[in-house]
PDB file of N, CA and C in Angstrom:
ATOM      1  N   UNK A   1       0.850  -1.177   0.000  1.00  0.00           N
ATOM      2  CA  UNK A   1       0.000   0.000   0.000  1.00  0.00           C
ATOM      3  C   UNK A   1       0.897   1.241   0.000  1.00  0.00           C
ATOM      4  N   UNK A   2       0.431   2.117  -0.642  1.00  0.00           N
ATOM      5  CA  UNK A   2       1.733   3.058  -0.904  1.00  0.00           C
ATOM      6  C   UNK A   2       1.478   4.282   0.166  1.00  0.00           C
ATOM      7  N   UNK A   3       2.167   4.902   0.898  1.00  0.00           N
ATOM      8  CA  UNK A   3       2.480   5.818   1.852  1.00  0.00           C
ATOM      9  C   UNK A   3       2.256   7.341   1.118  1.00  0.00           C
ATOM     10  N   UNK A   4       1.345   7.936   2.064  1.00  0.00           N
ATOM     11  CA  UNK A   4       0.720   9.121   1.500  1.00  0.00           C
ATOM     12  C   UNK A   4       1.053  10.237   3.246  1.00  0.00           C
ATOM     13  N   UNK A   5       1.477  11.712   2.265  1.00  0.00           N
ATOM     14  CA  UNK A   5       2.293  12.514   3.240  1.00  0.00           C
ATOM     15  C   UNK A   5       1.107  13.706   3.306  1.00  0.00           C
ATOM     16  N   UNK A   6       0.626  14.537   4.710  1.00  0.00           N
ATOM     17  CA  UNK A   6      -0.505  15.468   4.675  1.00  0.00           C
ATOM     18  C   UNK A   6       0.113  16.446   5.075  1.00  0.00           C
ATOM     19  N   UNK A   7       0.535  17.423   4.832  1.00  0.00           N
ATOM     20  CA  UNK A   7       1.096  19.023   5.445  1.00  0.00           C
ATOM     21  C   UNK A   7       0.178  19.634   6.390  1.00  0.00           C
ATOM     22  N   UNK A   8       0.481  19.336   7.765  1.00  0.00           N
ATOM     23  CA  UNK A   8      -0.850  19.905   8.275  1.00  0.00           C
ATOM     24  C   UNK A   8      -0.198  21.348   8.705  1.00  0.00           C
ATOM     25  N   UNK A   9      -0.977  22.005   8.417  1.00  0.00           N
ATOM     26  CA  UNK A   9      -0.237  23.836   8.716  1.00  0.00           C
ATOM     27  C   UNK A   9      -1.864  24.368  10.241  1.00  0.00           C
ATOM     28  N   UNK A  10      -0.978  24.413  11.233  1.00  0.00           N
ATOM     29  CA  UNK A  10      -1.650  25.277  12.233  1.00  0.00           C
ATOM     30  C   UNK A  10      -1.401  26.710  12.673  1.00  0.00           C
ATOM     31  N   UNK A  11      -2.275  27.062  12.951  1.00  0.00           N
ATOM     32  CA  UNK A  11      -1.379  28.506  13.119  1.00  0.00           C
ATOM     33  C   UNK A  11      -2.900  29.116  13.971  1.00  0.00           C
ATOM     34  N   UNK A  12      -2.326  30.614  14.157  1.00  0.00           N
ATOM     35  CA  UNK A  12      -3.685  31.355  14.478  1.00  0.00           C
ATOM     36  C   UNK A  12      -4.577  32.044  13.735  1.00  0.00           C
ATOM     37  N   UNK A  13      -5.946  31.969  14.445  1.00  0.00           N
ATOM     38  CA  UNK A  13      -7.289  31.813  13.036  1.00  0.00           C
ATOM     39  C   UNK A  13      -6.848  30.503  12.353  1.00  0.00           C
ATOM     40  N   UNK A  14      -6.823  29.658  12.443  1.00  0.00           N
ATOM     41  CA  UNK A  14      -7.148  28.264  11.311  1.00  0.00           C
ATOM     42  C   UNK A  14      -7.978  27.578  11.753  1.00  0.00           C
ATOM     43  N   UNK A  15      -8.872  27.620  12.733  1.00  0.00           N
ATOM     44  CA  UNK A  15     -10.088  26.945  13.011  1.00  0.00           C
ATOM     45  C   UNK A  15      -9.855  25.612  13.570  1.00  0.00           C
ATOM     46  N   UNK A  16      -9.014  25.947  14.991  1.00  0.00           N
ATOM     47  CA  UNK A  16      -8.328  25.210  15.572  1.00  0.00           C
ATOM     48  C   UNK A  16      -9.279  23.581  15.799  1.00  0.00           C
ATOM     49  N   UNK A  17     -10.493  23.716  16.011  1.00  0.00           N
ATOM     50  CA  UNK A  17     -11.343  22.786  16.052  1.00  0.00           C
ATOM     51  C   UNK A  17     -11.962  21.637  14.718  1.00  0.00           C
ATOM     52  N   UNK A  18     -12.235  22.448  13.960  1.00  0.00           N
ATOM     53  CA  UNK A  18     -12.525  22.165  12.774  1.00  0.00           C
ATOM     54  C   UNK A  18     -11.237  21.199  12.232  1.00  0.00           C
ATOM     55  N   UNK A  19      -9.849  22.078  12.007  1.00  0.00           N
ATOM     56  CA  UNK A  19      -8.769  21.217  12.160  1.00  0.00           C
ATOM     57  C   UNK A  19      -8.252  19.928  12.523  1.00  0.00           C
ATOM     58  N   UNK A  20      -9.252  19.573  14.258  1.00  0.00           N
ATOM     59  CA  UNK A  20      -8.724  18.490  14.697  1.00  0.00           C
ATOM     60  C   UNK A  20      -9.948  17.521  14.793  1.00  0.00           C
ATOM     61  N   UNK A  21     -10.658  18.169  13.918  1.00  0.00           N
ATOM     62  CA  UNK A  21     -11.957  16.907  13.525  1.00  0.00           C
ATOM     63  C   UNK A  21     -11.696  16.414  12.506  1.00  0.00           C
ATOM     64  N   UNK A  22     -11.134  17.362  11.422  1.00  0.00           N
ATOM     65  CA  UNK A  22     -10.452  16.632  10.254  1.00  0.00           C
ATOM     66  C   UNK A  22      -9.266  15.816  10.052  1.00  0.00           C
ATOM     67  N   UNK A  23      -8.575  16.543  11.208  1.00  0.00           N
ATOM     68  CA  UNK A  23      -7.274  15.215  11.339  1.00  0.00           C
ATOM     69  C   UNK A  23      -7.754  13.889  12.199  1.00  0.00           C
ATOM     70  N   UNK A  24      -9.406  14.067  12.747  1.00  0.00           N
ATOM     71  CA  UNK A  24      -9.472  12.891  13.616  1.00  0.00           C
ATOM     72  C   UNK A  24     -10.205  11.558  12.073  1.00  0.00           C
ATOM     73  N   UNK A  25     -10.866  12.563  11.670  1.00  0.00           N
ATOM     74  CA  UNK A  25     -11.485  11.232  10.735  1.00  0.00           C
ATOM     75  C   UNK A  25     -10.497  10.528   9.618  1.00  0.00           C
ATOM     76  N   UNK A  26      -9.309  11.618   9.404  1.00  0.00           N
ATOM     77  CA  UNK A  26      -8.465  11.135   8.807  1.00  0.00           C
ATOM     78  C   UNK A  26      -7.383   9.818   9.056  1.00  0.00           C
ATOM     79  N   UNK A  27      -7.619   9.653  10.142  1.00  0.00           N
ATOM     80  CA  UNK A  27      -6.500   8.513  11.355  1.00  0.00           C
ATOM     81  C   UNK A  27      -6.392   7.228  10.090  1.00  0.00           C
ATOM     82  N   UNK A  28      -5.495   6.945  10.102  1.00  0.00           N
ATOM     83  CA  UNK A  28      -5.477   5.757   8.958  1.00  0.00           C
ATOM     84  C   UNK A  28      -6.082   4.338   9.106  1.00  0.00           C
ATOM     85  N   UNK A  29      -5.913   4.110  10.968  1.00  0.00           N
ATOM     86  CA  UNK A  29      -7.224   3.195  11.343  1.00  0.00           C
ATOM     87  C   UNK A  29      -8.466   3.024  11.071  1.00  0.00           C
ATOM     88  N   UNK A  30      -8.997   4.279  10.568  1.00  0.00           N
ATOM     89  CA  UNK A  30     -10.775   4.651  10.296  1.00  0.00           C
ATOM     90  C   UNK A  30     -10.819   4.086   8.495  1.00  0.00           C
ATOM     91  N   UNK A  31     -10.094   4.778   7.773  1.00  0.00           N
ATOM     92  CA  UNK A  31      -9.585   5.569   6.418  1.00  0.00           C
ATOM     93  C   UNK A  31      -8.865   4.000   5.606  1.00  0.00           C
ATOM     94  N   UNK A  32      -8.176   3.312   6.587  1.00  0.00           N
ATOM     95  CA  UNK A  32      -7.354   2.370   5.540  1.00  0.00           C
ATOM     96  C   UNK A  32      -6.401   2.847   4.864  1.00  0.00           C
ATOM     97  N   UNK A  33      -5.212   4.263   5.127  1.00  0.00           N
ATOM     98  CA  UNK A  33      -4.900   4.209   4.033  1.00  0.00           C
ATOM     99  C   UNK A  33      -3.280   4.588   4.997  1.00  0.00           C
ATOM    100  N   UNK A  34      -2.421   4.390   4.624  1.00  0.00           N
ATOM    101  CA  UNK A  34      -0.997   5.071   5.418  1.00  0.00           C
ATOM    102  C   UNK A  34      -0.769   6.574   5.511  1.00  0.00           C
ATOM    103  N   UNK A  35      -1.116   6.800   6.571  1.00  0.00           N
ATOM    104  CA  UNK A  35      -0.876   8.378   6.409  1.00  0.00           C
ATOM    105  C   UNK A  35       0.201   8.906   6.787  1.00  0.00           C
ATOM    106  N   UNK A  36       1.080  10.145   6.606  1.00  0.00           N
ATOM    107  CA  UNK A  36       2.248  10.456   7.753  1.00  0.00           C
ATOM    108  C   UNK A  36       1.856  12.270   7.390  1.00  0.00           C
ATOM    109  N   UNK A  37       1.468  12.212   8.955  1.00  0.00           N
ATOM    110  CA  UNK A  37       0.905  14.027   8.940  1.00  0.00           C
ATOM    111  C   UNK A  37       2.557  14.603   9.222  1.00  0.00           C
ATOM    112  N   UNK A  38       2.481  15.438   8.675  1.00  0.00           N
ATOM    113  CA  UNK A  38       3.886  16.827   9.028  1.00  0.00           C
ATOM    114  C   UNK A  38       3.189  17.724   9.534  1.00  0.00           C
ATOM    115  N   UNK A  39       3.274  18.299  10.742  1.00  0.00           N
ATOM    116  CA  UNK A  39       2.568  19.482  11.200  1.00  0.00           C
ATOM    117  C   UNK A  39       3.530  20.845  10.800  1.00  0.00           C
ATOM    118  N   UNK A  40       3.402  21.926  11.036  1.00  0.00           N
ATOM    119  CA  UNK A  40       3.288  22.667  11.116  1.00  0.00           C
ATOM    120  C   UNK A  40       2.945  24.112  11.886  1.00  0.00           C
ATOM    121  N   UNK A  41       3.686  24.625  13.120  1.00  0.00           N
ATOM    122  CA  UNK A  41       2.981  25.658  13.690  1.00  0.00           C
ATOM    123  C   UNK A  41       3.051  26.974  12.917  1.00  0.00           C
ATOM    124  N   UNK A  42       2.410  27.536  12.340  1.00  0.00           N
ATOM    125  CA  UNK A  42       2.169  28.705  12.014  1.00  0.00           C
ATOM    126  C   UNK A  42       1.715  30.440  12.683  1.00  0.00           C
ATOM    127  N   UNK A  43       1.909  29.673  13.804  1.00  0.00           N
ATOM    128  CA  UNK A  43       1.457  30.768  14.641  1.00  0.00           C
ATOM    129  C   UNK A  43       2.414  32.217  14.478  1.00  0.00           C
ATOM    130  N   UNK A  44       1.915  33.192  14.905  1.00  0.00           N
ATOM    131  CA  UNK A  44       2.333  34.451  15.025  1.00  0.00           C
ATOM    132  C   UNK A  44       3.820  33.918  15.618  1.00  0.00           C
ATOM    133  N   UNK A  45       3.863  33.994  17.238  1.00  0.00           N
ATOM    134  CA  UNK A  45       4.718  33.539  17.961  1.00  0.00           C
ATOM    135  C   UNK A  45       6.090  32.709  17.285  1.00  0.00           C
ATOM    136  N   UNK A  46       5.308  31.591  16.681  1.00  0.00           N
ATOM    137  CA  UNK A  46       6.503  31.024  16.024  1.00  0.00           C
ATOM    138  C   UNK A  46       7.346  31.148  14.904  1.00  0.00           C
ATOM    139  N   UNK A  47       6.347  32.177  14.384  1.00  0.00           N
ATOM    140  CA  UNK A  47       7.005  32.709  13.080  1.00  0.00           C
ATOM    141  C   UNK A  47       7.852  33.962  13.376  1.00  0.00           C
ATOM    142  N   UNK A  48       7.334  34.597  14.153  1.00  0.00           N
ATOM    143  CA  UNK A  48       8.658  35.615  14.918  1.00  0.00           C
ATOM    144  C   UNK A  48       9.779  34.924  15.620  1.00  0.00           C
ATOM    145  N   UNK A  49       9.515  34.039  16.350  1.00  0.00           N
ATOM    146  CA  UNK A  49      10.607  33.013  16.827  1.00  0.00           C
ATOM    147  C   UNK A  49      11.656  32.211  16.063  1.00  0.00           C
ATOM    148  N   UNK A  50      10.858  31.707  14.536  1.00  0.00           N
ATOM    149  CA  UNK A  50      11.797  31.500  13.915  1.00  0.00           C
ATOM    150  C   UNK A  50      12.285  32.106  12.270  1.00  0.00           C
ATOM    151  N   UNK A  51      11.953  33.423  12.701  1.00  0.00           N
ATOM    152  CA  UNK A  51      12.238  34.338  11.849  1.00  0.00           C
ATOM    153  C   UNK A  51      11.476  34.456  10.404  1.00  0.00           C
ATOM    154  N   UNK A  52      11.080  33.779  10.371  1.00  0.00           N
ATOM    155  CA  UNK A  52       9.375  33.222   9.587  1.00  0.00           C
ATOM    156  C   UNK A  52      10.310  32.168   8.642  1.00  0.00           C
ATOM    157  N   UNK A  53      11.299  31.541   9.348  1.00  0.00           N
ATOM    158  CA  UNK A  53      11.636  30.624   8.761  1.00  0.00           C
ATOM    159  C   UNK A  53      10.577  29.099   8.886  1.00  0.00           C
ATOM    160  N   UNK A  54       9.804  28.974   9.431  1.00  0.00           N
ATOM    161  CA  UNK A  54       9.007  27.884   9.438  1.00  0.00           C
ATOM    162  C   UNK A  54       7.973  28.149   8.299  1.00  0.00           C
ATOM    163  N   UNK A  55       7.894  29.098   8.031  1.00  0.00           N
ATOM    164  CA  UNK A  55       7.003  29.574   6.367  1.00  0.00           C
ATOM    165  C   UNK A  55       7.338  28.873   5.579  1.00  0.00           C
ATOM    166  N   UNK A  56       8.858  28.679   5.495  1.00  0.00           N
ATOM    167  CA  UNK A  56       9.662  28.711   4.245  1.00  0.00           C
ATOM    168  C   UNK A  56       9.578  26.761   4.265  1.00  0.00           C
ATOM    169  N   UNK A  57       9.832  26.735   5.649  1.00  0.00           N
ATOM    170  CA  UNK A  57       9.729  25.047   5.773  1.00  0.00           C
ATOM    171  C   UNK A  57       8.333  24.518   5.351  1.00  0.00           C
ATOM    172  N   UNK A  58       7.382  24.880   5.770  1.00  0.00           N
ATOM    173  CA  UNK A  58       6.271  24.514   5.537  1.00  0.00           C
ATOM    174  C   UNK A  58       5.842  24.750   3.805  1.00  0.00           C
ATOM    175  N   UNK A  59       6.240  25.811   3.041  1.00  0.00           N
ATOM    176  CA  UNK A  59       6.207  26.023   1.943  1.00  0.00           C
ATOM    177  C   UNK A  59       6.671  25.278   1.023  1.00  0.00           C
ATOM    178  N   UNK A  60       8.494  24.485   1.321  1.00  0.00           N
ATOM    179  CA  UNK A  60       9.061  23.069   0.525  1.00  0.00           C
ATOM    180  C   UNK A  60       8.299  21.934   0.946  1.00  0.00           C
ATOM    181  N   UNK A  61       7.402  21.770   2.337  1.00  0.00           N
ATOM    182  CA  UNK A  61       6.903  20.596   2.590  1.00  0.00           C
ATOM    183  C   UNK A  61       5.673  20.621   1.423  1.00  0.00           C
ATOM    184  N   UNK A  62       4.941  21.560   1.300  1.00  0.00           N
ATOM    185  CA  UNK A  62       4.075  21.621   0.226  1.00  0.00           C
ATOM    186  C   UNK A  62       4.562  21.025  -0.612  1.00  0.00           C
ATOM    187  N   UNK A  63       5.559  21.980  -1.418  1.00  0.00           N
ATOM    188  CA  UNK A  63       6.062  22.057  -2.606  1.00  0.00           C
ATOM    189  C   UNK A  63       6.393  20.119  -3.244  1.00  0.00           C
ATOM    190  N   UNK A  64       6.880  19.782  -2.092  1.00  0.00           N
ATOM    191  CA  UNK A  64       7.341  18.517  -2.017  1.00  0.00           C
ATOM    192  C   UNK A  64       6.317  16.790  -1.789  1.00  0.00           C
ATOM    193  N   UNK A  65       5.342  17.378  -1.045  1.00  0.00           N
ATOM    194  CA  UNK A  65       4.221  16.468  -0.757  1.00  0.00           C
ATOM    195  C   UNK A  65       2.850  16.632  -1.767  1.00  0.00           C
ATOM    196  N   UNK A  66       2.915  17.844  -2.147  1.00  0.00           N
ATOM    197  CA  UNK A  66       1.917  18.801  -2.819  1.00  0.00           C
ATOM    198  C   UNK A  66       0.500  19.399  -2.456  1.00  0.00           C
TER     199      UNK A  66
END
């Protein structure tokens, strides 16, 4: 079964709830399928913290997973 990659990007305003209902039905136990989530914090905080270098990370994880 072939291995499938999800960019999950959190941050503030992203509908923190909504978010973790969709990552719950997604569980590969429910779904059948191999998942491997990459998170992502997007928050204000962390993007000043890491110089909004986690943008840039999260942007090749796209780029790369699609």
């Amino acid at each position: 079964m072939p291995k499938y990659t999800v960019v999950v990007l959190e941050g503030d305003q992203t509908g923190q709830e909504l978010l973790l209902e969709a990552l719950r039905v997604l569980q590969p136990s429910l779904i059948r399928l191999d998942l491997d989530f990459v998170p992502f914090d997007l928050s204000l905080q962390n993007r000043r913290a890491t110089q909004n270098g986690v943008v840039f990370e999260a942007a090749a994880a796209l780029n790369q997973f699609g």
